[in-house]
Structure formats: C-alpha cells, structure tokens
Protein backbone atom coordinates (compact mmCIF):
# COMPACT_ATOMS: atom_id res chain seq x y z
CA UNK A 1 -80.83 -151.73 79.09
CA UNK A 2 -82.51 -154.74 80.40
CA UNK A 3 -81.75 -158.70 79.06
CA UNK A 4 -84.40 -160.81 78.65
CA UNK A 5 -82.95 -164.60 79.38
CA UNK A 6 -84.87 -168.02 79.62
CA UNK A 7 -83.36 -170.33 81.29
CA UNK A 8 -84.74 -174.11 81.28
CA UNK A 9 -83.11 -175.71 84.58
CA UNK A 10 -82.96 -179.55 84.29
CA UNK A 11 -82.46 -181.45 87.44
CA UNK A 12 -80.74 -184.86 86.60
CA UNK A 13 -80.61 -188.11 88.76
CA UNK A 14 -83.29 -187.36 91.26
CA UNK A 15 -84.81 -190.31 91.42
CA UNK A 16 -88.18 -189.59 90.46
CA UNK A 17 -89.42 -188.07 87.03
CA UNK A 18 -91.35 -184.88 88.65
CA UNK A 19 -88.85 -182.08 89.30
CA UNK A 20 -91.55 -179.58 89.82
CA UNK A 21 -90.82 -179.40 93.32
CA UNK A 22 -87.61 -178.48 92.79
CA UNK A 23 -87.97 -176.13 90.30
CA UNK A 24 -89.95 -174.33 92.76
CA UNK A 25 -87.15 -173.96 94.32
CA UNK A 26 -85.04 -172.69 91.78
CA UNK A 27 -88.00 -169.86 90.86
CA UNK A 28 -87.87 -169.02 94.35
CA UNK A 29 -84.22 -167.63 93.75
CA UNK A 30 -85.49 -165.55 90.88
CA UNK A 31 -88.01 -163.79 92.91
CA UNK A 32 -85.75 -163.33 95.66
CA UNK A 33 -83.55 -161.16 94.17
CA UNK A 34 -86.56 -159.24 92.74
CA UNK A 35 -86.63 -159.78 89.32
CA UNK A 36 -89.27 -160.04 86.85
CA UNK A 37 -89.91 -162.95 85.78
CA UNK A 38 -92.51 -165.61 83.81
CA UNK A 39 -92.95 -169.18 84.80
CA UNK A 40 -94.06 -170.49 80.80
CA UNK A 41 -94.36 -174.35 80.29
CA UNK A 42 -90.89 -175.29 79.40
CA UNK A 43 -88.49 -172.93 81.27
CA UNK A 44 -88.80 -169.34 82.76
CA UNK A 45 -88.39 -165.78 81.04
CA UNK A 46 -86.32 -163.27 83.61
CA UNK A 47 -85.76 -159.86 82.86
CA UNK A 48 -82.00 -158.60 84.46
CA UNK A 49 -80.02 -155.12 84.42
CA UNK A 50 -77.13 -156.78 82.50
CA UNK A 51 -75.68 -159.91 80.94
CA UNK A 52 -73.36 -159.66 84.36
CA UNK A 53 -76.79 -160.69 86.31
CA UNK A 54 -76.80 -164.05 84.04
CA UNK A 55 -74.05 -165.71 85.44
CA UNK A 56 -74.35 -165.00 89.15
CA UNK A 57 -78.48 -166.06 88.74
CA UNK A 58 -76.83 -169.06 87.22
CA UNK A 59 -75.00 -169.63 90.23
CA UNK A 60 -77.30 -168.97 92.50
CA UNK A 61 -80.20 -171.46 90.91
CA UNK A 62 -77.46 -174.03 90.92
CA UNK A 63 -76.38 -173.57 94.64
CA UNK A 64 -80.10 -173.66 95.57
CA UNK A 65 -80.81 -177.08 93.87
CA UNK A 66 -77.54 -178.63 94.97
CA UNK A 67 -78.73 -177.77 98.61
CA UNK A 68 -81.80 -179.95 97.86
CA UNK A 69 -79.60 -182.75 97.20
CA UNK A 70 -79.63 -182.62 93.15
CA UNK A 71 -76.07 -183.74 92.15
CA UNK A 72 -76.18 -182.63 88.65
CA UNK A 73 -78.02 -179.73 86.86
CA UNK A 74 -78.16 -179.14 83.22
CA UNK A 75 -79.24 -175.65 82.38
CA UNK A 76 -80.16 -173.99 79.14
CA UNK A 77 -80.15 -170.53 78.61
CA UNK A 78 -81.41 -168.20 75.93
CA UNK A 79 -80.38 -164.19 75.79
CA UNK A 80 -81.80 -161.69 74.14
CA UNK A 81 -79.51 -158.80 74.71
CA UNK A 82 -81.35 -155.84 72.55
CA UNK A 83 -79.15 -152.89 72.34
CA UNK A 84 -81.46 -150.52 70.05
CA UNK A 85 -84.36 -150.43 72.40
CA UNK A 86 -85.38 -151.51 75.58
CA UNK A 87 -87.97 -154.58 75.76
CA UNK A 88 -90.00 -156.18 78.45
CA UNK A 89 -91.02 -159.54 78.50
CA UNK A 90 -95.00 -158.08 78.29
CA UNK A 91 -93.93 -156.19 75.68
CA UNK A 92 -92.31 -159.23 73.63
CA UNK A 93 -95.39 -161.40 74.35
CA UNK A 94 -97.99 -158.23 72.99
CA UNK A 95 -95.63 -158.71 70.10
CA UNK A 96 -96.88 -162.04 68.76
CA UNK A 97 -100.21 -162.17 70.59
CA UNK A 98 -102.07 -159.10 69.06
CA UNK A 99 -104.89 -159.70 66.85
CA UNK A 100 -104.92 -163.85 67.82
C-alpha cells in the first residue's frame, strides 16, 4: 500500500529569509530516490512504499541540508497511511477538484 506524506522542511538560521534554494536541494533527494512527488506552495506531497520510507527520507533531506551548511532544520510531517484502499496523490487532488 502506498503512504502519502507532506513534509514542510524549515531551514532555520541561514542568514537570509529565502530558503528556496535550499529547498531545492532537499526536493532533489526526493526525486533521487524516485519517488513521486508534488512541490505545492507550503511543503511537498511524496508518495512511499511504507511508513519505513518516512524516516530514512527524513534522514536523508536532513543530511542533504546540513551539507549546505544549515545547522538546524525543523520539519513537519503529515501521513496519510490508508489501509482500505490504495490512493495516489492525483487521485486525492481529483478528489476535491472535480466540478470547481
């Protein structure tokens, strides 16, 4: 079953007030490992296998920024972890977009 998580990655004490550089950075993990993904306004939507994928993408994001000299990261994560069906993120947005 695939897990639908957004995760809003805030980079702290950079010294500037536009991080969008650097969350380039930390989308460029996500599509590494091949995931799908959406970049939305306030965070990003990432479909994975299993809620094991959540903390090692976690990880990962972290490592990247921390490589690019961020000394503290606050992340926020959302799961949806559907057990009934399986969902894609298309799917969810068709949802609430039909008929607009």
């Amino acid at each position: 079953m695939t897990v639908i998580v957004e995760i809003a990655v805030d980079p702290i004490g950079t010294g500037s007030t536009s991080v969008g550089d650097l969350i380039k950075y930390a989308v460029s993990v996500i599509a590494r490992r091949g995931y799908k993904y959406q970049v939305c306004a306030m965070g990003t939507v990432v479909e994975l296998p299993s809620l094991k994928d959540v903390g090692s993408l976690l990880e990962d994001i972290h490592e990247e920024l921390v490589k690019r000299g961020v000394k503290r990261i606050v992340s926020v994560v959302r799961i949806d972890d559907r057990r009934d069906k399986s969902e894609s993120i298309e799917y969810k947005v068709s949802r609430v977009t039909q008929n607009r």
